[in-house]
Protein backbone atom coordinates (compact mmCIF):
# COMPACT_ATOMS: atom_id res chain seq x y z
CA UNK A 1 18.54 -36.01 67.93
CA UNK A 2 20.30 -39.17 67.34
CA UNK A 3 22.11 -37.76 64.45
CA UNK A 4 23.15 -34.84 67.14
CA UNK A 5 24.10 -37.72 69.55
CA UNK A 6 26.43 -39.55 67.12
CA UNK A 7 28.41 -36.06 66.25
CA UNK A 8 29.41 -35.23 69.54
CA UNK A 9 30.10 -38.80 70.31
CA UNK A 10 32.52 -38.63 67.81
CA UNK A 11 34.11 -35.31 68.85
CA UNK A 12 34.24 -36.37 71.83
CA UNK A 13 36.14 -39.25 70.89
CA UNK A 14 38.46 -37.09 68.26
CA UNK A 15 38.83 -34.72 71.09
CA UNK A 16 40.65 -38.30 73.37
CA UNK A 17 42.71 -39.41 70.46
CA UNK A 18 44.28 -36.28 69.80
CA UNK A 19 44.53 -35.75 73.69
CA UNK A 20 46.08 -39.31 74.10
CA UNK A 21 48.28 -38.80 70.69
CA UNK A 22 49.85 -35.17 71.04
CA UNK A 23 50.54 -35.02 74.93
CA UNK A 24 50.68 -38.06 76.53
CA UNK A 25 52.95 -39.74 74.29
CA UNK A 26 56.11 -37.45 74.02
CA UNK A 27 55.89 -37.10 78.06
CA UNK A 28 56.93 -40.97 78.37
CA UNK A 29 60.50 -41.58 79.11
CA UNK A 30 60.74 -45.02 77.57
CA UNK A 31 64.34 -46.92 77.77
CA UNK A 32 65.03 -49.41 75.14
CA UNK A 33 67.54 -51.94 75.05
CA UNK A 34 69.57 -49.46 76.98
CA UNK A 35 68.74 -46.48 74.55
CA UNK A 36 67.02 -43.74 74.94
CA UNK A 37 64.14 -43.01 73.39
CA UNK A 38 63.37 -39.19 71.79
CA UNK A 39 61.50 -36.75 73.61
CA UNK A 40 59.60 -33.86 71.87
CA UNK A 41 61.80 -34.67 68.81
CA UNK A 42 65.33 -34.01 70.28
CA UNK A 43 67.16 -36.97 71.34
CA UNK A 44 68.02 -38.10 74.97
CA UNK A 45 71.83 -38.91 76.08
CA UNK A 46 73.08 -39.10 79.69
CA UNK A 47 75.92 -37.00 80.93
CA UNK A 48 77.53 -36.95 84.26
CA UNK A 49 79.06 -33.99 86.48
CA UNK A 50 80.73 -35.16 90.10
CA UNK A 51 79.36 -38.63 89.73
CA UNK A 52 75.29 -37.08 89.43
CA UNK A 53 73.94 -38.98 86.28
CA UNK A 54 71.70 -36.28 84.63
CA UNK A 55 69.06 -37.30 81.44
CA UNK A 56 69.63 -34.49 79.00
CA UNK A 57 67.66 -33.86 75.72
CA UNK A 58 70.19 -32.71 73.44
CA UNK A 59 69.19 -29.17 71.67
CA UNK A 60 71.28 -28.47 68.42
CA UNK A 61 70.72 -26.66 65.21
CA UNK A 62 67.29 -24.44 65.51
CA UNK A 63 66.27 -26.81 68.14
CA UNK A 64 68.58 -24.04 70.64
CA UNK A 65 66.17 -21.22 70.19
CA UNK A 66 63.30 -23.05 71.43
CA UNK A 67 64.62 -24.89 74.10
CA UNK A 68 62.44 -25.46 77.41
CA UNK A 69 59.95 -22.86 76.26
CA UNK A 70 56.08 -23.68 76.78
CA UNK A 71 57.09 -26.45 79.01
CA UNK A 72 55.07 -26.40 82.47
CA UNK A 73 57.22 -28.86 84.42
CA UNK A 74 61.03 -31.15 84.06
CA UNK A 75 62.03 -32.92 86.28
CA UNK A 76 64.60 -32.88 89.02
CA UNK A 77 67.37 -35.23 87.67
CA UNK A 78 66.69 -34.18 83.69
CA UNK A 79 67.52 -31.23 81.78
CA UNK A 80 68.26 -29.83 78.80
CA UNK A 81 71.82 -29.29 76.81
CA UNK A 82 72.42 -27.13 74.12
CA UNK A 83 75.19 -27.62 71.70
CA UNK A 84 76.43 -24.29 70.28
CA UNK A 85 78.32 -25.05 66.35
CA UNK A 86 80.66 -23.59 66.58
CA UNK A 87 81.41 -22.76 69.92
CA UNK A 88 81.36 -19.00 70.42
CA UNK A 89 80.15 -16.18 73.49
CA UNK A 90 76.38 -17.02 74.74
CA UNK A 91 73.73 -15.36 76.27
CA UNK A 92 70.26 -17.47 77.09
CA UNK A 93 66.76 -15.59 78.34
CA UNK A 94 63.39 -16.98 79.85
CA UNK A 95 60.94 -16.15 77.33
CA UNK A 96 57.80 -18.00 76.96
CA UNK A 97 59.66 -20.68 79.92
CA UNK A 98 57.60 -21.36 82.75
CA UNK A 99 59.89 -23.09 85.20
CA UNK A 100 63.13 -21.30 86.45
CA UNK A 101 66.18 -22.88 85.78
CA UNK A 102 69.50 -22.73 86.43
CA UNK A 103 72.12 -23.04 83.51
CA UNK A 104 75.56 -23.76 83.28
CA UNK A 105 77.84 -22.35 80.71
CA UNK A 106 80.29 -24.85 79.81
CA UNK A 107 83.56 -25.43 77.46
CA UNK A 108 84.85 -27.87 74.99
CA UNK A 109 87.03 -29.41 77.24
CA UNK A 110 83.75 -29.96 79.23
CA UNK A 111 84.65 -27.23 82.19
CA UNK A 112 81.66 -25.31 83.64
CA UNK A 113 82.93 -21.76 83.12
CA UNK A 114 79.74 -20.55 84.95
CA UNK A 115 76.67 -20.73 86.33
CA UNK A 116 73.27 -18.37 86.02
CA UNK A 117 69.92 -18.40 87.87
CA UNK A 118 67.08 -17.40 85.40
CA UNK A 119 63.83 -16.36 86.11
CA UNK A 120 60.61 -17.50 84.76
CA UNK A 121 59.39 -15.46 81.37
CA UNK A 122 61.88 -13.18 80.96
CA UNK A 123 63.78 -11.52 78.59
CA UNK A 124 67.21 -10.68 80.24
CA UNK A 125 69.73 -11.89 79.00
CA UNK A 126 72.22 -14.25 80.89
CA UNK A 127 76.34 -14.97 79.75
CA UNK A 128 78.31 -17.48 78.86
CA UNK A 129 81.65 -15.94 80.59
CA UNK A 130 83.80 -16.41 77.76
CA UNK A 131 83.17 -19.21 74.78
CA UNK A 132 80.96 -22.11 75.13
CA UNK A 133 80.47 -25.24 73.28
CA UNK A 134 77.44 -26.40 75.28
CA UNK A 135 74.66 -24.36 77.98
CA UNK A 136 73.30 -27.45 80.40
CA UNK A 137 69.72 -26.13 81.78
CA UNK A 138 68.26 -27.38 85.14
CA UNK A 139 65.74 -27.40 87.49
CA UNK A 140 66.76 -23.89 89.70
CA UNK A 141 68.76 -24.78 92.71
CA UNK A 142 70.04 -28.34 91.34
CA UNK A 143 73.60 -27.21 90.44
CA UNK A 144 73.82 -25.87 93.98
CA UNK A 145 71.80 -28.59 95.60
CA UNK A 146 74.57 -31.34 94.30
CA UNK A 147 77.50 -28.95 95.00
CA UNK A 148 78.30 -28.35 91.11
CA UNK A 149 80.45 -24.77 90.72
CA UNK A 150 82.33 -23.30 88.11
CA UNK A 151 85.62 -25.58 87.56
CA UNK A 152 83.93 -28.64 87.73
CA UNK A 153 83.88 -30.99 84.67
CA UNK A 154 80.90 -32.37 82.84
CA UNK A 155 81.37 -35.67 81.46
CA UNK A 156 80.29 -35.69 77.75
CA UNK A 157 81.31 -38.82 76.58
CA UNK A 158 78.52 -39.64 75.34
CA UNK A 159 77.42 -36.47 73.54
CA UNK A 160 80.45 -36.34 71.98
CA UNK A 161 80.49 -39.85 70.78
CA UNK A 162 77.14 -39.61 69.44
CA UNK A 163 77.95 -36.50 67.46
């Protein structure tokens, strides 16, 4: 019995760590020294559009097919921004994401060409109107929410320094 006892007390315990380890810890949004910290692996910048200071993680490389997908929640003033190399005609889709989002297409100058609603776990496909460098994905509703339309810039100072 004791034997019994010790096993699942140490399963148990196994079972916390791995808890604590895998999903708590890439959820915190830690600023350090004024940098920010990686989330899930991609890093964090901050962009602006119309003076709204957005936390992005940056998705480049095969980080862009993945995306949002499997994630349950984001919050209001974060998103996620994709960086298409080389810039070309788009088209993203909801599978396997549980939130809706909006998304905004947007150039290399940093223009929003447009903007898509997307519904959860879907596979329709939703385009870039002509070539984008970059897709910015929010919370549905917050590009309309802060007045943000097609023509409006996105600064990307910071992305672009950083790359």
């Amino acid at each position: 019995m004791r034997i019994m006892r010790r096993w699942a007390l140490f399963f148990i315990g196994l079972i916390s760590f791995m808890y604590l380890f895998f999903f708590l810890e890439p959820a915190a949004s830690l600023v350090l020294d004024g940098q920010m910290n990686e989330v899930n692996g991609l890093p964090r910048k901050e962009i602006s559009i119309k003076g709204q200071s957005i936390v992005v993680e940056v998705a480049r490389g095969g980080a862009v097919n993945h995306g949002l997908m499997f994630r349950e929640t984001l919050p209001w003033d974060k998103g996620m921004l994709f960086v298409f190399e080389p810039p070309r005609r788009t088209a993203m889709w909801m599978e396997n994401t549980f939130i809706p989002l909006s998304v905004a297409f947007i150039c290399e100058d940093g223009y929003i060409s447009n903007i898509k609603e997307m519904k959860p776990l879907t596979t329709d496909l939703h385009y870039s109107k002509g070539i984008a460098a970059y897709a910015l994905e929010m919370n549905q509703g917050w590009f309309e929410n802060n007045g943000i339309n097609p023509g409006d810039q996105v600064d990307l100072n910071k992305i672009k320094a950083w790359e």
